[in-house]
C-alpha atoms as a PDB file:
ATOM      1  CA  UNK A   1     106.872  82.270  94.005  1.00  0.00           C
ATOM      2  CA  UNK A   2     107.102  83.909  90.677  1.00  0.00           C
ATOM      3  CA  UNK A   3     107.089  87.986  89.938  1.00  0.00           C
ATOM      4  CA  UNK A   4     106.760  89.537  86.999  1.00  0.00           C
ATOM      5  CA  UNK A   5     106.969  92.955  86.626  1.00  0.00           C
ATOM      6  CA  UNK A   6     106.237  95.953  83.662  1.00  0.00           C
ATOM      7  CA  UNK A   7     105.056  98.858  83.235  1.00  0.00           C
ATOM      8  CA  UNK A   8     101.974 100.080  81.940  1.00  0.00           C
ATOM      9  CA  UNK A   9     102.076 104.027  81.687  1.00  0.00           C
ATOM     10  CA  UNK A  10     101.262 105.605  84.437  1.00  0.00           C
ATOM     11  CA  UNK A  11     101.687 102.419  86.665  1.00  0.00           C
ATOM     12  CA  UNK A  12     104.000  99.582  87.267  1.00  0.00           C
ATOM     13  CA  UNK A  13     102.187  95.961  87.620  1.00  0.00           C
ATOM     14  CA  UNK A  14     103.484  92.893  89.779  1.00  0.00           C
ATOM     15  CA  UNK A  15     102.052  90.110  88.996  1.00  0.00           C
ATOM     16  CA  UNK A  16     102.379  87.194  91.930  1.00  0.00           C
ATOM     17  CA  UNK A  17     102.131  83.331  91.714  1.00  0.00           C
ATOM     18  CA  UNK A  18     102.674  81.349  94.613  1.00  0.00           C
ATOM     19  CA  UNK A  19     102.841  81.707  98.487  1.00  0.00           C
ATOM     20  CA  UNK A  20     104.074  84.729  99.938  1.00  0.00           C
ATOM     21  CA  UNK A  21     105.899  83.520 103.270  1.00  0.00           C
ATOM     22  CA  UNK A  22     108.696  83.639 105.234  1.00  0.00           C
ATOM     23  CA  UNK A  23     110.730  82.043 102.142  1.00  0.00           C
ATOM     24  CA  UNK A  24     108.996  84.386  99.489  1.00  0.00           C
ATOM     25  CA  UNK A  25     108.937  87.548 100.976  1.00  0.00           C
ATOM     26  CA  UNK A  26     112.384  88.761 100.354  1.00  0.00           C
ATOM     27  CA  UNK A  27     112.419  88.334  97.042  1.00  0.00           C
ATOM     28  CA  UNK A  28     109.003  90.027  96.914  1.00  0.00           C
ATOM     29  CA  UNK A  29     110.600  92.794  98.675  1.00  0.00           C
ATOM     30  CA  UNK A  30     113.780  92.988  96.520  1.00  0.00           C
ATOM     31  CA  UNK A  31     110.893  93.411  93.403  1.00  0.00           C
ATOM     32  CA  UNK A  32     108.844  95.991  94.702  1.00  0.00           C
ATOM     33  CA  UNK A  33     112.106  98.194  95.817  1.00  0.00           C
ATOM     34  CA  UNK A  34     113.233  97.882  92.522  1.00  0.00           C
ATOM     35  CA  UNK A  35     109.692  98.855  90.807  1.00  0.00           C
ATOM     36  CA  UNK A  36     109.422 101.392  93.150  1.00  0.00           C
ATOM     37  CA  UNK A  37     112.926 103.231  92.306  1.00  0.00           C
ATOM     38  CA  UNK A  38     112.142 102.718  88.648  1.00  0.00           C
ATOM     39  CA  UNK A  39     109.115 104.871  88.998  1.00  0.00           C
ATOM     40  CA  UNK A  40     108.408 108.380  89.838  1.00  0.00           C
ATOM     41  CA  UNK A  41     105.551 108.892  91.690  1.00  0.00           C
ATOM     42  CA  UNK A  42     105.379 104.926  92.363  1.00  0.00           C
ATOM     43  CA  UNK A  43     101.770 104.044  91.135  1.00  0.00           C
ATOM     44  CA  UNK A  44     102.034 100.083  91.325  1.00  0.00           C
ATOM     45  CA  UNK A  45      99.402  98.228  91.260  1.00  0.00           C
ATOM     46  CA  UNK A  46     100.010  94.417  93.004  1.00  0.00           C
ATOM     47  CA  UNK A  47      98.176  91.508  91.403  1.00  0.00           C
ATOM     48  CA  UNK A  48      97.799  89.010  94.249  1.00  0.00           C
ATOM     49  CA  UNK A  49      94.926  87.420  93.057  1.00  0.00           C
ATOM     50  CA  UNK A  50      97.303  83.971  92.529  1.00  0.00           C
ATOM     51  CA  UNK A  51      98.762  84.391  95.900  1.00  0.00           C
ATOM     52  CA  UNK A  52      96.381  81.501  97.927  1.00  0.00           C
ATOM     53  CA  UNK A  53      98.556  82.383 101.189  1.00  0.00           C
ATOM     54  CA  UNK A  54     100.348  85.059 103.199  1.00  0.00           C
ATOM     55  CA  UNK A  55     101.432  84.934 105.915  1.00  0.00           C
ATOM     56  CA  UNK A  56     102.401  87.526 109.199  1.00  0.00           C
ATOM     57  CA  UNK A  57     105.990  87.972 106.954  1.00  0.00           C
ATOM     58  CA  UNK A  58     104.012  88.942 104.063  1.00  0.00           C
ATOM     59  CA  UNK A  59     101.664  90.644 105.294  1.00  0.00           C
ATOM     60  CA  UNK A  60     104.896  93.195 106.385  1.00  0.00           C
ATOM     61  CA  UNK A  61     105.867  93.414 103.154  1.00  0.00           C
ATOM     62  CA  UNK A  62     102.954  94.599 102.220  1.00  0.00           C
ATOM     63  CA  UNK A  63     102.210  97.238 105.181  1.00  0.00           C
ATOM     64  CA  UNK A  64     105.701  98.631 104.123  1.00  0.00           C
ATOM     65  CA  UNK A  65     105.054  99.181 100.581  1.00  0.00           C
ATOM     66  CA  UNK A  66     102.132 101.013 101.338  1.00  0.00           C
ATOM     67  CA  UNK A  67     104.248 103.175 103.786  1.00  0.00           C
ATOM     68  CA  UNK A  68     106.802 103.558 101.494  1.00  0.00           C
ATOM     69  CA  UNK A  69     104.386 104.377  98.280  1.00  0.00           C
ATOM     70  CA  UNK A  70     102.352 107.032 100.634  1.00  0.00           C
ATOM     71  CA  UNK A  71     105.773 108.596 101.772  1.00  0.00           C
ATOM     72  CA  UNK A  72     106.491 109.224  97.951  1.00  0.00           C
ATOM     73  CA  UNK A  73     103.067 110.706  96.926  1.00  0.00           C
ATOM     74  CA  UNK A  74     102.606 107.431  95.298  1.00  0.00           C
ATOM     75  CA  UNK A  75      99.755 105.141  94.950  1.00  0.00           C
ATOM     76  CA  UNK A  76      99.284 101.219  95.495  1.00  0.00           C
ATOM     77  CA  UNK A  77      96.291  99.335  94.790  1.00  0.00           C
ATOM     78  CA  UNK A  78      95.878  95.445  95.569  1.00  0.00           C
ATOM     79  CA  UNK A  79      94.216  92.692  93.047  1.00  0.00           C
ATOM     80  CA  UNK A  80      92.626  90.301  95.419  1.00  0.00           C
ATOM     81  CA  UNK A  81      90.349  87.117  95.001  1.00  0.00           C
ATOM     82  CA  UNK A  82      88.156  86.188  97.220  1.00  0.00           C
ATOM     83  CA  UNK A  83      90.294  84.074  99.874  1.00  0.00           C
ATOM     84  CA  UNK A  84      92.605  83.753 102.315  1.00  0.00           C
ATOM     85  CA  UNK A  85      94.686  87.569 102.126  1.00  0.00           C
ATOM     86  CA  UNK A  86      90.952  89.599 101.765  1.00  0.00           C
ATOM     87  CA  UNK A  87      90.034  87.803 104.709  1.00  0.00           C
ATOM     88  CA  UNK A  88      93.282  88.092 106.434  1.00  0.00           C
ATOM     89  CA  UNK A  89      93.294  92.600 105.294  1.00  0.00           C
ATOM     90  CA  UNK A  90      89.747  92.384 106.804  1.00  0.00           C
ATOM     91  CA  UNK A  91      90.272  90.753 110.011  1.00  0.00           C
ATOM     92  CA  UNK A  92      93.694  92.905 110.834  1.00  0.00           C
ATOM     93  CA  UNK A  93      91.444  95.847 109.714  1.00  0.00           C
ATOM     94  CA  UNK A  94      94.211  96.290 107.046  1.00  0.00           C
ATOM     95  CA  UNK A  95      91.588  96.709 104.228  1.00  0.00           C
ATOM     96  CA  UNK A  96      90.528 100.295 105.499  1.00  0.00           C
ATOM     97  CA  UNK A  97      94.595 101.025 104.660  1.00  0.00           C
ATOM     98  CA  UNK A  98      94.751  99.396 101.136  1.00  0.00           C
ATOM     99  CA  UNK A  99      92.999 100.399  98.030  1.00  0.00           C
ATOM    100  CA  UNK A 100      91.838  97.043  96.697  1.00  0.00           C
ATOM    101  CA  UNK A 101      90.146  95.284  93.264  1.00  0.00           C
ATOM    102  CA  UNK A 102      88.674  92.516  91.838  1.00  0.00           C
ATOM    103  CA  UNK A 103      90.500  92.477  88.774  1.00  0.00           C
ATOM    104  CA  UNK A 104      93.153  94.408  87.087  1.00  0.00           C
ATOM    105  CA  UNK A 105      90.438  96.471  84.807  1.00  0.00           C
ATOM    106  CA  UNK A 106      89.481  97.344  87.827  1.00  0.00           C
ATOM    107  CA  UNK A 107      92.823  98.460  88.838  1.00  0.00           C
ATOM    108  CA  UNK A 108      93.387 100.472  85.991  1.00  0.00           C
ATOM    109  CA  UNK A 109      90.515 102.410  85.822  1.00  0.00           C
ATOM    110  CA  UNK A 110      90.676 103.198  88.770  1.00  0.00           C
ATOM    111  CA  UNK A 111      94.599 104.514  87.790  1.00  0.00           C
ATOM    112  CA  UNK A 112      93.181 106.406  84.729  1.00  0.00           C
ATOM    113  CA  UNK A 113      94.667 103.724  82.646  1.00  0.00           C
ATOM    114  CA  UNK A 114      91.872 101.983  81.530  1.00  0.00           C
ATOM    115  CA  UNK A 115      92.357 101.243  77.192  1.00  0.00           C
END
């Protein structure tokens, strides 16, 4: 898995290649803590749309952002593709929990950030 991570006033943006598993997950983790501490309120938005798989360790990672974002008045929205995780947020009925787009335009707009 590779993260890459900057900011983009008034948000942060991850940008994910690669499985997010059992193996991946911590250092996914160790990323968003660290975005997350850098920014005040945490607006991130997560770019997953090069993420083909997630699995139940993953998918944690990502339910604990999103507690840890809303706990700080912050705001996290998800870039998905069409695939395996919007099909896996649907059918855990995660997707009525996590703002999601199609792209990162979308993303920022919807963040106000939109050049």
């Amino acid at each position: 898995m590779v993260v890459k991570y900057w900011r983009e006033d008034p948000c942060t943006v991850l940008h994910v290649v690669g499985d997010l598993d059992v193996a991946a997950a911590p250092r996914l983790q160790a990323e968003l803590e660290q975005a997350i501490a850098e920014a005040d309120p945490p607006n991130l938005v997560l770019d997953l749309s090069e993420v083909p798989f997630c699995d139940s360790v993953g998918l944690g990672v990502l339910v604990a952002t999103l507690n840890h974002i809303q706990h700080l008045r912050g705001r996290l929205i998800l870039v998905l593709a069409p695939g395996m995780i919007k099909h896996l947020l649907t059918i855990t009925n995660l997707d009525r929990h996590f703002e999601t787009t199609d792209s990162m335009n979308a993303a920022r707009t919807a963040l106000g950030t939109a050049a």
